[in-house]
C-alpha atoms as a PDB file:
ATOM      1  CA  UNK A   1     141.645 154.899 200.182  1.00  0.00           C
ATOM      2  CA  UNK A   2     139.814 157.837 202.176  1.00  0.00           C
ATOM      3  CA  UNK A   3     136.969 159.121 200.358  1.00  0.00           C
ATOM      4  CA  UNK A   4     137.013 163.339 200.833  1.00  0.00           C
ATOM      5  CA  UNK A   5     133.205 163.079 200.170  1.00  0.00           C
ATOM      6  CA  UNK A   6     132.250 161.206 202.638  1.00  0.00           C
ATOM      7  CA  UNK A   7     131.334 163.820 205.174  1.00  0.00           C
ATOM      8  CA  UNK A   8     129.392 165.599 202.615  1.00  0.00           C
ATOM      9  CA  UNK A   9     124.907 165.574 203.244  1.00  0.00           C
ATOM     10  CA  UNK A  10     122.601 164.518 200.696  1.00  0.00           C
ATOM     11  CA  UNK A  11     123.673 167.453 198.341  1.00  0.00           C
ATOM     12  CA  UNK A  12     120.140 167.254 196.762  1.00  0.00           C
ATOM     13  CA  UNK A  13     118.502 168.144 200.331  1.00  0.00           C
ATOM     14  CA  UNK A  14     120.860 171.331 200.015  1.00  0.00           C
ATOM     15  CA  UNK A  15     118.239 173.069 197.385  1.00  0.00           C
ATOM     16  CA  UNK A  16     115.266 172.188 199.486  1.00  0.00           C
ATOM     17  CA  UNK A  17     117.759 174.111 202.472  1.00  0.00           C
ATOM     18  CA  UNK A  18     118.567 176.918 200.507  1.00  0.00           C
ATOM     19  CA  UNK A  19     115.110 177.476 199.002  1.00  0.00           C
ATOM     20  CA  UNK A  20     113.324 177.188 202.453  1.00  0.00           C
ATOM     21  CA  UNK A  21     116.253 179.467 204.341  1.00  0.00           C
ATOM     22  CA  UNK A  22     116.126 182.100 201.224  1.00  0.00           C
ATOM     23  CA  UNK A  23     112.332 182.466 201.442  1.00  0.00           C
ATOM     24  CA  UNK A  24     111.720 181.848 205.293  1.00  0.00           C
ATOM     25  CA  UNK A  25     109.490 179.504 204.596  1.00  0.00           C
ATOM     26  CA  UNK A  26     109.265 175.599 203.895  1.00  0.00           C
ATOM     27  CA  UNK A  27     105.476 176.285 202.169  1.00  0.00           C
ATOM     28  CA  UNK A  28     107.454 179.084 199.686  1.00  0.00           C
ATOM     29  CA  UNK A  29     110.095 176.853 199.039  1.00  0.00           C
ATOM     30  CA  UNK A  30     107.998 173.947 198.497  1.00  0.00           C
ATOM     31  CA  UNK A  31     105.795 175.649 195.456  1.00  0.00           C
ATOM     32  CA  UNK A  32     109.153 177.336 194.361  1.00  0.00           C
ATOM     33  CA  UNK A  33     110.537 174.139 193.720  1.00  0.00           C
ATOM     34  CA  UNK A  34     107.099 172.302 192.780  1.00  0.00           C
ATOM     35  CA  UNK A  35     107.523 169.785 195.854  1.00  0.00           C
ATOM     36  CA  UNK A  36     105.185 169.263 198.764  1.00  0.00           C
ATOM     37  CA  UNK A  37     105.730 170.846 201.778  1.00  0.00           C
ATOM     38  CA  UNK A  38     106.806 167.517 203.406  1.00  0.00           C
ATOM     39  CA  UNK A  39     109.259 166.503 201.322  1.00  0.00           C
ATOM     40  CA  UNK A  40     110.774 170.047 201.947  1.00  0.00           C
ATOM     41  CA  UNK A  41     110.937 169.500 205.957  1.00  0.00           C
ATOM     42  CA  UNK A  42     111.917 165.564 204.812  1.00  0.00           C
ATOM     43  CA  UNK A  43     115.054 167.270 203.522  1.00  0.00           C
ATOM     44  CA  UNK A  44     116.008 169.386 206.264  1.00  0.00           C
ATOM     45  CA  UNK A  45     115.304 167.065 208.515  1.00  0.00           C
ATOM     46  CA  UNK A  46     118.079 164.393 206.578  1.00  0.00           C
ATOM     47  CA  UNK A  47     120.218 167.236 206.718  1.00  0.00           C
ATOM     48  CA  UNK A  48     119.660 168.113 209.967  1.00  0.00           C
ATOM     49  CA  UNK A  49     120.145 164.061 210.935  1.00  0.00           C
ATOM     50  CA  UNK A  50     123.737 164.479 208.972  1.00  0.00           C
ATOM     51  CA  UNK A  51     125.167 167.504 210.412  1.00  0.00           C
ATOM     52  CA  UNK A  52     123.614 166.634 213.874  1.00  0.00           C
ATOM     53  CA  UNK A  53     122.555 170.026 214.875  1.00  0.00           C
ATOM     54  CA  UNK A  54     119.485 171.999 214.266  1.00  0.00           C
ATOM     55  CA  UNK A  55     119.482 174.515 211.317  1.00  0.00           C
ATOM     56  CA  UNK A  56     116.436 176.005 211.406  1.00  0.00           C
ATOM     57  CA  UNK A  57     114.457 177.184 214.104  1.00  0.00           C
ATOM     58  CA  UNK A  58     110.635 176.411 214.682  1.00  0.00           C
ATOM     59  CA  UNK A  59     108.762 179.488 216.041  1.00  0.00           C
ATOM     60  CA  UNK A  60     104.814 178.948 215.421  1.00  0.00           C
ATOM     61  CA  UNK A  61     104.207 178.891 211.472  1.00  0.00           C
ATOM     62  CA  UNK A  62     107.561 180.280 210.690  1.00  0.00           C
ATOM     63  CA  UNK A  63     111.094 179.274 210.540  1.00  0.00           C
ATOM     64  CA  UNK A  64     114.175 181.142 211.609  1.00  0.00           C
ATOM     65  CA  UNK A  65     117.734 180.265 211.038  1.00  0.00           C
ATOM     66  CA  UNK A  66     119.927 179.424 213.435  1.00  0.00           C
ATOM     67  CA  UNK A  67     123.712 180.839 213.453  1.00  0.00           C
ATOM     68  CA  UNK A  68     124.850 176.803 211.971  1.00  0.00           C
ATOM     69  CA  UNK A  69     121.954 177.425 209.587  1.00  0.00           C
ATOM     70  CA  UNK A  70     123.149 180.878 208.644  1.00  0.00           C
ATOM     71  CA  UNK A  71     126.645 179.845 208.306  1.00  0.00           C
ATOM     72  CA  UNK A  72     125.604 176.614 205.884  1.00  0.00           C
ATOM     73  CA  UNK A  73     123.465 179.063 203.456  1.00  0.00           C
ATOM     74  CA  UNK A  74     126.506 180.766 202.612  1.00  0.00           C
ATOM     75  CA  UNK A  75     128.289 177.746 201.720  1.00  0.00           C
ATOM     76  CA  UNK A  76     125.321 176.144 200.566  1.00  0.00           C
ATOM     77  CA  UNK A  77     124.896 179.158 198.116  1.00  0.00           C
ATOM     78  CA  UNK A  78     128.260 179.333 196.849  1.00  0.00           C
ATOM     79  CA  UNK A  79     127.955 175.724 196.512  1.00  0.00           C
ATOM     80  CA  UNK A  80     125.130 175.599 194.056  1.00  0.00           C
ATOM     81  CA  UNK A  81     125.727 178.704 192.612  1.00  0.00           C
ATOM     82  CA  UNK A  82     129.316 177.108 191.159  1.00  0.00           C
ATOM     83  CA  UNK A  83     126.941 173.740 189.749  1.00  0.00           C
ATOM     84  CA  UNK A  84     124.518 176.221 187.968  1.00  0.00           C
ATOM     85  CA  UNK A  85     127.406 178.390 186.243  1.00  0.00           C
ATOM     86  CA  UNK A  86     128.719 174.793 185.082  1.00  0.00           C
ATOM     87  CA  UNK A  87     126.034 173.354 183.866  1.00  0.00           C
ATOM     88  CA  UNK A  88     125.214 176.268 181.974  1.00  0.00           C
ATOM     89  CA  UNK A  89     128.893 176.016 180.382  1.00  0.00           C
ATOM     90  CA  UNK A  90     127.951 172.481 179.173  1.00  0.00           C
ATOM     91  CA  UNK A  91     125.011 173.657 176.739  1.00  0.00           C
ATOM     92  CA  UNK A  92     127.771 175.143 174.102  1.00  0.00           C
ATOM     93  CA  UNK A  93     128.531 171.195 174.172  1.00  0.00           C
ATOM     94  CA  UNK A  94     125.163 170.398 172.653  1.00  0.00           C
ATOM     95  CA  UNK A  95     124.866 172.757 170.280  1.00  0.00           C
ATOM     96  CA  UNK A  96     123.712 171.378 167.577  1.00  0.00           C
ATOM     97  CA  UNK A  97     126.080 172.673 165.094  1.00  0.00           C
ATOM     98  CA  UNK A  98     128.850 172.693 167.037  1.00  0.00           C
ATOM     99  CA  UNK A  99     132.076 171.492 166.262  1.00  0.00           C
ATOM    100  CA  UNK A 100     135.241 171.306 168.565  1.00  0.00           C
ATOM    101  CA  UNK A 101     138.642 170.920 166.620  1.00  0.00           C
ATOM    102  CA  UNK A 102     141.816 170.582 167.937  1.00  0.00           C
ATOM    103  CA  UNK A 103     145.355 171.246 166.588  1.00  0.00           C
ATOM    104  CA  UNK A 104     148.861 173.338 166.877  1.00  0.00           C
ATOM    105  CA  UNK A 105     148.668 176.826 167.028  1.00  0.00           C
ATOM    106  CA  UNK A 106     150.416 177.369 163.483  1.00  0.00           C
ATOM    107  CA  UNK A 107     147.797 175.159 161.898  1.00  0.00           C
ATOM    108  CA  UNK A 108     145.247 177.345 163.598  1.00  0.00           C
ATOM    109  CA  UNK A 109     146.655 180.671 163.251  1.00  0.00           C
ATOM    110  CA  UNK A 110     148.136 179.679 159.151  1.00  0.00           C
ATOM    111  CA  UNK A 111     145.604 177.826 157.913  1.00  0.00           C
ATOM    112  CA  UNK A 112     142.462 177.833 159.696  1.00  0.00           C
ATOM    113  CA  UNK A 113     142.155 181.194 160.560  1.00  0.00           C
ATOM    114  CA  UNK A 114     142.327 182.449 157.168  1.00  0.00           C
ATOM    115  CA  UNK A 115     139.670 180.213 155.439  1.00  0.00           C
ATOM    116  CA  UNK A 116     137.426 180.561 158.298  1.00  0.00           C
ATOM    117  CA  UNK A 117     135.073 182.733 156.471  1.00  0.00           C
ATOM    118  CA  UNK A 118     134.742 181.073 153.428  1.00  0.00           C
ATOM    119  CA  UNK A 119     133.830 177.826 155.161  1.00  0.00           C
ATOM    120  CA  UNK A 120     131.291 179.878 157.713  1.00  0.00           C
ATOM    121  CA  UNK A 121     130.263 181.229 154.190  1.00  0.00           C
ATOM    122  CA  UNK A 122     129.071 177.853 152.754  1.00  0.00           C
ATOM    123  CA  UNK A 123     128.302 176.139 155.803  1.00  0.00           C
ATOM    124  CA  UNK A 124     126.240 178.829 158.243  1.00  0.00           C
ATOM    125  CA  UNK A 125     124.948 175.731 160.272  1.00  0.00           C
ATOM    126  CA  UNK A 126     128.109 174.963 161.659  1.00  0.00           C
ATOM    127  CA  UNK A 127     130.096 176.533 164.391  1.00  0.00           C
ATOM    128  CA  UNK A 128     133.559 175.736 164.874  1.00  0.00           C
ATOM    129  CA  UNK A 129     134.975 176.031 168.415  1.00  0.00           C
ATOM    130  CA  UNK A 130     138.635 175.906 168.083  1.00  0.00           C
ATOM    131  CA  UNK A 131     141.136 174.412 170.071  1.00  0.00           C
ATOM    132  CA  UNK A 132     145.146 175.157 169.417  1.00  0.00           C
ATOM    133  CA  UNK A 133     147.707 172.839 171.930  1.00  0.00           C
ATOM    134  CA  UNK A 134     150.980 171.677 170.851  1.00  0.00           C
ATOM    135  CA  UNK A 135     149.940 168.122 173.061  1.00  0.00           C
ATOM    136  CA  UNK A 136     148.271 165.389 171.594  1.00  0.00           C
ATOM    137  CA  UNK A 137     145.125 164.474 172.831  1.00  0.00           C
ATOM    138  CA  UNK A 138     142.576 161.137 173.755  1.00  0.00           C
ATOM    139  CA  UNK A 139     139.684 161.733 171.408  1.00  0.00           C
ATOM    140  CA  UNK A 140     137.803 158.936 173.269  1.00  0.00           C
ATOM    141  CA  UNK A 141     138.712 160.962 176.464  1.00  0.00           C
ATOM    142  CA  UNK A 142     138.321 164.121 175.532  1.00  0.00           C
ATOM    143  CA  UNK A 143     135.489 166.422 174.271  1.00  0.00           C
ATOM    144  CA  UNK A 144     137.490 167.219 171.243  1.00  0.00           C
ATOM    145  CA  UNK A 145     135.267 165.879 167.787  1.00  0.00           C
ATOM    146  CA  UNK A 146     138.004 166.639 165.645  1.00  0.00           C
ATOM    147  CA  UNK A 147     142.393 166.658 165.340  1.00  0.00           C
ATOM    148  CA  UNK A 148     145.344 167.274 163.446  1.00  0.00           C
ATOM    149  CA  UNK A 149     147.925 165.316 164.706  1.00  0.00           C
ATOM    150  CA  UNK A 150     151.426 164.357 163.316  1.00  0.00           C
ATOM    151  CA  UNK A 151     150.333 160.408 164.451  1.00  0.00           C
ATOM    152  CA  UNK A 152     147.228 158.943 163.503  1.00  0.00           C
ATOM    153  CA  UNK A 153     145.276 156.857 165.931  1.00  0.00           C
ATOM    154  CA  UNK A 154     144.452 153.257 165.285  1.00  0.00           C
ATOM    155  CA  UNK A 155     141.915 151.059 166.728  1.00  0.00           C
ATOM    156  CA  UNK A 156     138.755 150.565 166.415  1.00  0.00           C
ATOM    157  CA  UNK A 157     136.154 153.334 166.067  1.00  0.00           C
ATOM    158  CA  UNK A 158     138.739 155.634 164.954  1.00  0.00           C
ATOM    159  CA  UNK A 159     138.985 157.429 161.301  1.00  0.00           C
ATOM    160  CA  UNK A 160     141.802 159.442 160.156  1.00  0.00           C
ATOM    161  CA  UNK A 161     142.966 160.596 156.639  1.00  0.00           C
ATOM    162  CA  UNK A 162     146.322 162.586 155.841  1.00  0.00           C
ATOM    163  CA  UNK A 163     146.345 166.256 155.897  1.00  0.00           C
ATOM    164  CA  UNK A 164     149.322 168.005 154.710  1.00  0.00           C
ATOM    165  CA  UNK A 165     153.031 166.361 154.308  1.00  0.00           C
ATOM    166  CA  UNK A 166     155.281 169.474 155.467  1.00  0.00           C
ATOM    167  CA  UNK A 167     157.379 171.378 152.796  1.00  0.00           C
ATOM    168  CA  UNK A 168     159.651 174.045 154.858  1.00  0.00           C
ATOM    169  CA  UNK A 169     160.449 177.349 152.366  1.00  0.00           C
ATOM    170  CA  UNK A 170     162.275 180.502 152.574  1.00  0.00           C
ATOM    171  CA  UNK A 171     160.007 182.926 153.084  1.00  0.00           C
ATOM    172  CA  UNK A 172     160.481 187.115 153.434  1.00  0.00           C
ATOM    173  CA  UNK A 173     158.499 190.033 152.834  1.00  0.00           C
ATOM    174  CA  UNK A 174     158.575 191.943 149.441  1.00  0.00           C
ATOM    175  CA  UNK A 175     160.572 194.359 150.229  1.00  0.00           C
ATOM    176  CA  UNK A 176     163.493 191.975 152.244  1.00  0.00           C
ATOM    177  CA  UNK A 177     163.212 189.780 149.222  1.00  0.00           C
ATOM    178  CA  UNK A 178     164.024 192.968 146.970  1.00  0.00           C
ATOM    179  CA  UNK A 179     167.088 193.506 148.818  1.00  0.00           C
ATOM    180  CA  UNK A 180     168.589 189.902 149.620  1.00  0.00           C
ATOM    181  CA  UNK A 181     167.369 187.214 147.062  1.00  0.00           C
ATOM    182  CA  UNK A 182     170.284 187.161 145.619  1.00  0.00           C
ATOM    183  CA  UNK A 183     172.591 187.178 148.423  1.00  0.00           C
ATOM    184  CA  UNK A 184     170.647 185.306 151.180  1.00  0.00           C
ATOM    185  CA  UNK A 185     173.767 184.372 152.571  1.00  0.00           C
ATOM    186  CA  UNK A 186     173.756 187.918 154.232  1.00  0.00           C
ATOM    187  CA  UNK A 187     170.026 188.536 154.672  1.00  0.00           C
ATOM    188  CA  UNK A 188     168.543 188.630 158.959  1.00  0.00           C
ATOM    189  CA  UNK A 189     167.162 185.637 159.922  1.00  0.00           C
ATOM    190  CA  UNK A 190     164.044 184.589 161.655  1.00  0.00           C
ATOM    191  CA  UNK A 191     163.997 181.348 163.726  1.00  0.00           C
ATOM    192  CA  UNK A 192     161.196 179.077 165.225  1.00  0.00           C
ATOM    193  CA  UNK A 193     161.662 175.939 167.081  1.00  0.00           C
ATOM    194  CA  UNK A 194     160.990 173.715 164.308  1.00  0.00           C
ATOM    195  CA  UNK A 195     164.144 170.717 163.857  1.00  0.00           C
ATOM    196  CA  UNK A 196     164.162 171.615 160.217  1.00  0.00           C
ATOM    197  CA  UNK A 197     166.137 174.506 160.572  1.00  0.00           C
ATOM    198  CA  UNK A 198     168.063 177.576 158.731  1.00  0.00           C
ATOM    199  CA  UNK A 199     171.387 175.454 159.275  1.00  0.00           C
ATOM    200  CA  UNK A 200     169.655 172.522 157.673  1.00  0.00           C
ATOM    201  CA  UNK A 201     167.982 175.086 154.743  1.00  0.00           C
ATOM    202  CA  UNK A 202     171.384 176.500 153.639  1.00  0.00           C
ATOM    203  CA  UNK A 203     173.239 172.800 153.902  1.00  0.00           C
ATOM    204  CA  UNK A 204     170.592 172.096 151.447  1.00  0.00           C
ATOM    205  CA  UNK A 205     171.041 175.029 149.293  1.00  0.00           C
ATOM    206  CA  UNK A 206     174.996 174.646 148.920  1.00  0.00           C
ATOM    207  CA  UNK A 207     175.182 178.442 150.226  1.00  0.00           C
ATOM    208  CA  UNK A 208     178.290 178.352 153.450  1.00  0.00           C
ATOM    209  CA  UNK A 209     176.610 180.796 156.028  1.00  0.00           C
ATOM    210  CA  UNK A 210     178.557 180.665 159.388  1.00  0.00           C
ATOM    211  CA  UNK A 211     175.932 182.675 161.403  1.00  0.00           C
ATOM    212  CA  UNK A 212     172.965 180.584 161.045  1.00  0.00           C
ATOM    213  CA  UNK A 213     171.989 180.602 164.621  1.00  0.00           C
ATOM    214  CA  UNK A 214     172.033 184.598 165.159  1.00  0.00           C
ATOM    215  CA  UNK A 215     168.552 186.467 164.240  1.00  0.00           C
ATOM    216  CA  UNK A 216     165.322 186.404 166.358  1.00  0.00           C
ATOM    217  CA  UNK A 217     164.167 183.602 167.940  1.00  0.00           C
ATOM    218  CA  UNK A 218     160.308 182.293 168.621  1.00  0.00           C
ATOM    219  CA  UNK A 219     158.772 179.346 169.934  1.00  0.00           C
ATOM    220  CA  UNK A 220     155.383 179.804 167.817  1.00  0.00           C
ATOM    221  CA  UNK A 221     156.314 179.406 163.986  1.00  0.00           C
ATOM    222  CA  UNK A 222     152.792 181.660 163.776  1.00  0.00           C
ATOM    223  CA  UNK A 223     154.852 184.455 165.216  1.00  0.00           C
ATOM    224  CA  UNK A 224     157.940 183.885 163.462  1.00  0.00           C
ATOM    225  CA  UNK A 225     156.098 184.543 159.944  1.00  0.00           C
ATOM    226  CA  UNK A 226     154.502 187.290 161.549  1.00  0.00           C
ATOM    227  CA  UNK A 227     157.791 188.812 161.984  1.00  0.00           C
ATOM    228  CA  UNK A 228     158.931 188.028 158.557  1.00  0.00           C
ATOM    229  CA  UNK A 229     155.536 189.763 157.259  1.00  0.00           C
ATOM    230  CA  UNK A 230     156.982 193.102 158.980  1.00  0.00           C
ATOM    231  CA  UNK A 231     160.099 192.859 157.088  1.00  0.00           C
ATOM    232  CA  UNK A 232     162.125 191.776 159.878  1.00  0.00           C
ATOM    233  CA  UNK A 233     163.813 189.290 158.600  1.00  0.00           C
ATOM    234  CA  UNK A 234     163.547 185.723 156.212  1.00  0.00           C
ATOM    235  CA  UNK A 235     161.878 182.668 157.733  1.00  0.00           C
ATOM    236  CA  UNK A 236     161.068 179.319 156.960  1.00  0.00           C
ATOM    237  CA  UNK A 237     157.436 177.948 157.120  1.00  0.00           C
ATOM    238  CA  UNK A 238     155.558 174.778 155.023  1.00  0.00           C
ATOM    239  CA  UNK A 239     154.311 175.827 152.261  1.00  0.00           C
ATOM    240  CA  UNK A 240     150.907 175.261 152.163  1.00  0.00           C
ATOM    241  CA  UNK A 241     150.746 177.213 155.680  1.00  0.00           C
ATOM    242  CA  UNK A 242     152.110 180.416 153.773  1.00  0.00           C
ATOM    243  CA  UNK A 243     150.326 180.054 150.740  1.00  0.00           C
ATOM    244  CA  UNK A 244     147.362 182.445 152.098  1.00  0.00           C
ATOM    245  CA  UNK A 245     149.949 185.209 152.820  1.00  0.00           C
ATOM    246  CA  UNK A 246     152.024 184.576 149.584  1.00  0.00           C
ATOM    247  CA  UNK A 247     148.562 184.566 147.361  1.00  0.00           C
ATOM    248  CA  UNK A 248     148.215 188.166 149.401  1.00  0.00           C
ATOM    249  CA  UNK A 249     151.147 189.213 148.008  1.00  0.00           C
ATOM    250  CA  UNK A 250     152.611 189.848 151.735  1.00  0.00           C
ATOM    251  CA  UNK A 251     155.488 187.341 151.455  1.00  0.00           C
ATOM    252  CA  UNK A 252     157.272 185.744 148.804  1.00  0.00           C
ATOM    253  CA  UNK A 253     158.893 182.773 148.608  1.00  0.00           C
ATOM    254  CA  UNK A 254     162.970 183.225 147.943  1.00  0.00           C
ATOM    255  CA  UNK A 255     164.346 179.570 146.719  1.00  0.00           C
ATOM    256  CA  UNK A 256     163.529 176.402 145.378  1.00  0.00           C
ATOM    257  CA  UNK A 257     164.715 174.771 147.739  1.00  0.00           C
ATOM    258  CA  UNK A 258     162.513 173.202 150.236  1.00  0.00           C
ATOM    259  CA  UNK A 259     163.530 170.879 153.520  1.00  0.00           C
ATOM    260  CA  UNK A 260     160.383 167.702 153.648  1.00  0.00           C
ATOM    261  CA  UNK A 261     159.652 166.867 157.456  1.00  0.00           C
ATOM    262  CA  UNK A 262     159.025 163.392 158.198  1.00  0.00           C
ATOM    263  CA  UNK A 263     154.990 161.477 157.822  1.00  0.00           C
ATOM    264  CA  UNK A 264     151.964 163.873 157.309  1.00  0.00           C
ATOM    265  CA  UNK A 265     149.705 165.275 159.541  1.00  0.00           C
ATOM    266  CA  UNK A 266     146.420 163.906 159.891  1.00  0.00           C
ATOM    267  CA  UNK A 267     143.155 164.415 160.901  1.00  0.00           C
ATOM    268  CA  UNK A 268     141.608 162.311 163.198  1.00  0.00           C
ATOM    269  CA  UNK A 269     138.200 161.351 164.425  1.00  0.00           C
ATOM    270  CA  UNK A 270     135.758 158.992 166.048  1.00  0.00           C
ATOM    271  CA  UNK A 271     133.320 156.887 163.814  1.00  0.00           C
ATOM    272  CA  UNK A 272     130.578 158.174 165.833  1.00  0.00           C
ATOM    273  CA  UNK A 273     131.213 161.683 165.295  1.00  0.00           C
ATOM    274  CA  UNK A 274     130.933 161.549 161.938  1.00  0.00           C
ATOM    275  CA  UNK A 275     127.405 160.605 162.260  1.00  0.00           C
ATOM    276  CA  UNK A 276     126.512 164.089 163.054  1.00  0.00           C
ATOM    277  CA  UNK A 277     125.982 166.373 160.123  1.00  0.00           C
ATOM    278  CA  UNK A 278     127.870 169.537 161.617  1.00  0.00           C
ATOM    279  CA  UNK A 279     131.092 167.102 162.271  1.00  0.00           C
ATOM    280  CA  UNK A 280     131.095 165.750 158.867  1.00  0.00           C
ATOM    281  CA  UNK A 281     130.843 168.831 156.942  1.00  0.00           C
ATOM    282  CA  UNK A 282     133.816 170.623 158.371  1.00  0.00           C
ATOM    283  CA  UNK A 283     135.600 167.169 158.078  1.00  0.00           C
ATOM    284  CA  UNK A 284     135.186 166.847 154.557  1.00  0.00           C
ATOM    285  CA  UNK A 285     135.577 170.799 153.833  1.00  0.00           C
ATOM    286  CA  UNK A 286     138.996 170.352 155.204  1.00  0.00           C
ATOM    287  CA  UNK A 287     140.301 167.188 153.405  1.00  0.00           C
ATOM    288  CA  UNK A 288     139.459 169.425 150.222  1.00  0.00           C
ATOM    289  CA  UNK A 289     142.451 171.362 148.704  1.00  0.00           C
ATOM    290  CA  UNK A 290     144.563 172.718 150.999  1.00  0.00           C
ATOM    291  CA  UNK A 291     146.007 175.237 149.089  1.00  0.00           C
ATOM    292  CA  UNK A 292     142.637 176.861 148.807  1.00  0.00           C
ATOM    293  CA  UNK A 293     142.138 179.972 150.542  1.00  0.00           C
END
């Protein structure tokens, strides 16, 4: 297999290159980047060797460019420029309180969202960077220190513990539920993409609706309660996802009767991970109570 690197120079002789062709000078560019002034013209001259063409010209004590030499500090620039900007991104990685978290956007938006402040309240030394995909993801891979996922990993290394089982409710603002609790068979529905469904709610609750399917539609469930907290129309969320909203008073649950989803979610980790002090705390503050807000 061709290697698209191949033709590449010594990248590290392209800082000596840019320093030197920036500052006109291989004796600048050689205290600039606390090197001698031979290892300097030792890089040039590899890159020089490589591209097999002069980039600098030698006039006395002073260097000019020449038009290759020009046209490589552009690139050369852009080049490094890119690395630094990168690297830079990395140091939020390292931070020592730092703690990236993965899971779905309703768990994010629902539930940890609204108890963000009283966890930053308690635990000022941590700093959660939140991550919300629907797709599951390689914790030894990936960069994540934390998920919720609907399947817990196994193998070694890994820990996980169960989150939340799902408990699907009727759910409408005060003011919908004032007009309709009693006949939901007529109130405006709200749907999501969840398989646990209004058709499946009202089987459940013995009440014969033929419309089921007509309302508004979302794919995020986040935006579907959203829409029910404007009074737009009933929806049907887990429980202990709403319980922040209901505890506010902004919607109210209609029925009894609940649909149960199949295994909990869990949260998942590496052993490893919970060696550092920032990972475990937000681990354990969110195997507490979930009802909690």
């Amino acid at each position: 297999m061709n290697n698209p690197y191949r033709p590449l120079p010594p990248l590290g002789a392209l800082i000596g290159f840019e320093a030197a062709a920036r500052l006109g000078s291989f004796s600048q560019a050689a205290a600039e980047l606390n090197m001698t002034q031979s290892a300097v013209s030792h890089q040039i001259r590899t890159l020089e060797t490589h591209l097999q063409q002069p980039l600098f010209l030698r006039i006395n004590r002073r260097v000019e460019l020449t038009d290759a030499g020009r046209d490589l500090l552009v690139s050369a620039q852009d080049a490094l420029e890119t690395v630094r900007l990168g690297v830079r991104r990395l140091d939020a990685y390292s931070k020592p309180g730092s703690v990236v978290i993965h899971m779905p956007p309703v768990f994010g938006a629902l539930w940890f969202a609204p108890r963000l402040v009283r966890f930053r309240s308690s635990h000022p030394e941590v700093d959660p960077w939140l991550y919300t995909g629907s797709q599951g993801v390689d914790l030894a891979e990936s960069e994540f220190d934390i998920t919720l996922t609907a399947e817990a990993p196994s193998g070694e290394g890994f820990v996980s513990a169960p989150f939340l089982r799902e408990e699907r409710v009727a759910l409408a603002s005060p003011g919908l539920a004032a007009g309709f609790r009693e006949r939901l068979s007529e109130a405006p529905l709200i749907h999501d993409e969840h398989p646990d469904d209004w058709q499946s709610w009202f089987l459940a609750a013995g009440v014969d609706r033929a419309d089921c399917s007509r309302g508004l539609n979302f794919s995020d469930t986040a935006l579907a309660v959203d829409a029910a907290v404007r009074g737009l129309g009933m929806c049907l969320c887990d429980r202990g996802l709403a319980q922040p909203l209901v505890s506010e008073g902004r919607l109210q649950v209609l029925s009894p009767v609940s649909l149960h989803g199949g295994g909990p979610y869990h949260l998942a980790t590496l052993e490893r991970n919970l060696q550092r002090a920032a990972v475990r705390a937000l681990w354990d503050w969110m195997l507490m109570d979930t009802g909690s807000c």
